[in-house]
Protein backbone atom coordinates (compact mmCIF):
# COMPACT_ATOMS: atom_id res chain seq x y z
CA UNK A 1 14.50 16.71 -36.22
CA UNK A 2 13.29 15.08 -32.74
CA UNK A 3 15.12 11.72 -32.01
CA UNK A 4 13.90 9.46 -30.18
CA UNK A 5 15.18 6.06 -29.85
CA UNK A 6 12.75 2.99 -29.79
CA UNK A 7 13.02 -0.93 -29.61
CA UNK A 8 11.87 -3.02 -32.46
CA UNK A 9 9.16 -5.33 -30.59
CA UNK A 10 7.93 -7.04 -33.51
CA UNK A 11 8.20 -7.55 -37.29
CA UNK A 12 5.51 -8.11 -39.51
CA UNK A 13 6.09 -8.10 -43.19
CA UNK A 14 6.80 -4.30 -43.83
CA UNK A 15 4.89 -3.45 -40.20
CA UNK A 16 6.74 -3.02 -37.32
CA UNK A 17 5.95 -2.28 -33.79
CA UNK A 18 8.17 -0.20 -31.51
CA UNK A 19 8.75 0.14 -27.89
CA UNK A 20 9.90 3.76 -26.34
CA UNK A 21 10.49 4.21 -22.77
CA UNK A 22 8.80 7.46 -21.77
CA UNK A 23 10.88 10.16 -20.82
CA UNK A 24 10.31 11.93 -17.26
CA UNK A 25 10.69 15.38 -17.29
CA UNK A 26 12.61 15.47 -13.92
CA UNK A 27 14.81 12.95 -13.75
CA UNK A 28 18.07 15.19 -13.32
CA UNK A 29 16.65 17.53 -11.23
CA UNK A 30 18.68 17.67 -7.55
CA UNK A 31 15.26 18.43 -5.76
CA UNK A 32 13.29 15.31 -7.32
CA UNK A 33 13.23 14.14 -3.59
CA UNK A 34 10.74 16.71 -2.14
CA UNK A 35 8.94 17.36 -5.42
CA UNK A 36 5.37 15.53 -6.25
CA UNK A 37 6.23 15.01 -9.60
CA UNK A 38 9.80 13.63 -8.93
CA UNK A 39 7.85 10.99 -6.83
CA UNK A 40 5.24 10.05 -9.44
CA UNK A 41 8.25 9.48 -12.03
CA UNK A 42 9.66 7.24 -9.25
CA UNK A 43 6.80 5.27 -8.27
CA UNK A 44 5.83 4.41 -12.19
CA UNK A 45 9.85 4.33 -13.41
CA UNK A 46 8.79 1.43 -16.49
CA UNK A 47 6.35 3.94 -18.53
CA UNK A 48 6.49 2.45 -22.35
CA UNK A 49 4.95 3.37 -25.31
CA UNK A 50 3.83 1.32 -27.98
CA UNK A 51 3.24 1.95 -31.52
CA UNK A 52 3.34 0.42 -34.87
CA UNK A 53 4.96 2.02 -38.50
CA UNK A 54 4.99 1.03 -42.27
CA UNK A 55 8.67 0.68 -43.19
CA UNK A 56 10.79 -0.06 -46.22
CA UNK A 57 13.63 -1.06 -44.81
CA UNK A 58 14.35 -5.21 -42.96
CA UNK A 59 14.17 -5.00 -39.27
CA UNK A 60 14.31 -7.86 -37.01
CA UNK A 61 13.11 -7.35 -33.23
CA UNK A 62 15.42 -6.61 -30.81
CA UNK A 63 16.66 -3.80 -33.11
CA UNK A 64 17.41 -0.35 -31.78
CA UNK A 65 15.93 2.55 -34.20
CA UNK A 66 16.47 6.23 -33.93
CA UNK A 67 12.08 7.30 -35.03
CA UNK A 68 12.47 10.99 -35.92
CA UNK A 69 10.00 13.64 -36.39
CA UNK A 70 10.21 17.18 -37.45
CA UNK A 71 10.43 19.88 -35.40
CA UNK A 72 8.01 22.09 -37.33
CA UNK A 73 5.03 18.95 -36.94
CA UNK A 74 5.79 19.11 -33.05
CA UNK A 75 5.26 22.37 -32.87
CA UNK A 76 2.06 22.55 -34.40
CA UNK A 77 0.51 19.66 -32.57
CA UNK A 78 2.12 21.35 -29.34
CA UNK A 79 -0.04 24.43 -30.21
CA UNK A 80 -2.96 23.09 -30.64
CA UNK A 81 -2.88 20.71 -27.36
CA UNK A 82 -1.78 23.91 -25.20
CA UNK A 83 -3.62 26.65 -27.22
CA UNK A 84 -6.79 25.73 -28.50
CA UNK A 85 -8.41 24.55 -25.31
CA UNK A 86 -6.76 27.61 -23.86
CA UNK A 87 -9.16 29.21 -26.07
CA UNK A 88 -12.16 27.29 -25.27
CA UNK A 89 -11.56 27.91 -21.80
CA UNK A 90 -11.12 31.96 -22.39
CA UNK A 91 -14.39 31.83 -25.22
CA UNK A 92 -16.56 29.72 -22.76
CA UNK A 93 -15.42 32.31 -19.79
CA UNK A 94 -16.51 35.28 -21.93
CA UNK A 95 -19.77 34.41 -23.03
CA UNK A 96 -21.00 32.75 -19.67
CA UNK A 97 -20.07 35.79 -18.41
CA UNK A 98 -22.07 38.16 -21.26
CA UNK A 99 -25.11 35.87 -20.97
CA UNK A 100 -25.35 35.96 -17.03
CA UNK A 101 -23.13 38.86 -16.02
CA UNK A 102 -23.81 38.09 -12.01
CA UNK A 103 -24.09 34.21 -12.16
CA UNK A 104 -20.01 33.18 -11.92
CA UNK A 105 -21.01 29.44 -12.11
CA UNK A 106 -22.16 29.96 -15.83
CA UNK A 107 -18.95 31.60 -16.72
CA UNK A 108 -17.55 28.29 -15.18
CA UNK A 109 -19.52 25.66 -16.68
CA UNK A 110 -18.94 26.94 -19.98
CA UNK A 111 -15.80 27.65 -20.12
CA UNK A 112 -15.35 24.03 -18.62
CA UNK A 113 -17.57 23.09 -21.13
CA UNK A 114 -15.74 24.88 -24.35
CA UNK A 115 -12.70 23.79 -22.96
CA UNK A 116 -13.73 19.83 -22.95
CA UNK A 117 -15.30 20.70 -26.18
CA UNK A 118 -12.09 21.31 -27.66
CA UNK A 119 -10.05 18.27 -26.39
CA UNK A 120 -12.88 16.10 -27.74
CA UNK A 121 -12.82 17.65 -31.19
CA UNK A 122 -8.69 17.59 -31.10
CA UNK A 123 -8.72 14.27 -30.24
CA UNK A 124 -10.99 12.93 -33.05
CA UNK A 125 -9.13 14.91 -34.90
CA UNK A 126 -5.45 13.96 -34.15
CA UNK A 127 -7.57 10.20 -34.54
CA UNK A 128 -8.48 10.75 -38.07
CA UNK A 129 -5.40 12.03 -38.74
CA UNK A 130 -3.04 9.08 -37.45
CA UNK A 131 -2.32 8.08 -40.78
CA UNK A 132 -0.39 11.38 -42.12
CA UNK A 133 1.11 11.56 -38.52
CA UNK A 134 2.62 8.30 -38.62
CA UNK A 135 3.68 9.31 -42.41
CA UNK A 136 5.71 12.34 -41.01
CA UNK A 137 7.59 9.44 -38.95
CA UNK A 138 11.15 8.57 -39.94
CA UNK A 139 13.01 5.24 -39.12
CA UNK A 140 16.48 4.82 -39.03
CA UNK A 141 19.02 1.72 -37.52
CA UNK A 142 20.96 3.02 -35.07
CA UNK A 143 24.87 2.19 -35.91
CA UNK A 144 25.69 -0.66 -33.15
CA UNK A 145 29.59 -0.90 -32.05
CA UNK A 146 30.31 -4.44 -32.16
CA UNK A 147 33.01 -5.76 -29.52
């Protein structure tokens, strides 16, 4: 399972909305000085993420939750965000390029083309299928230590 931990933000009947603080992939890296993308994470250091789950369980807000997802859902939604519009972009390539063998800028356009295709259809995809997403989604109270 993927754990992530989240903050309860609000409670509404069985609805709750939670509050993760977004992870930056270079944050223990020793050359996050010189790097572009070690600047970027420290110029926008307060990146949340809201979202909101059906539970069965009481929570009040202010909680801490573990969410966790399985590994075998993040892998397929990591596939198809990396590899289909890989594909697009290789399919639009080959047939600009079987169409107009000498013209480069219709390989180009289509395989931008295909390739923007494909995020567009994965995204109103992934849309439609919040619901079952959000299903896979497991909440748990994270065991507090009380002093």
């Amino acid at each position: 399972m993927i754990r992530e931990l989240a903050t309860i933000t609000a409670v509404d009947g069985h609805r709750i909305t939670l509050a993760t603080q977004l992870k930056q992939g270079c944050g223990g890296c020793q050359q996050q000085n010189q790097c572009g993308a070690g600047v970027l994470a420290k110029a926008f250091p307060d990146r949340t993420a809201e979202f909101s789950l059906d539970v069965n369980e009481r929570f009040v807000v202010g909680d801490t939750v573990e969410v966790l997802l399985p590994e075998s859902a993040m892998v397929r939604f990591s596939l198809a965000l990396y590899l289909l519009p890989l594909l697009g972009l290789i399919a639009g390539a080959l047939l600009g390029s079987a169409i107009a063998p000498n013209a480069e800028l219709v390989s180009i356009g289509l395989a931008g083309f295909f390739a923007g295709g494909v995020v567009l259809g994965l995204k109103r995809y992934l849309r439609s299928r919040d619901v079952q997403i959000r299903k896979m989604l497991q909440v748990r109270a994270v065991a507090t230590t009380e002093a």
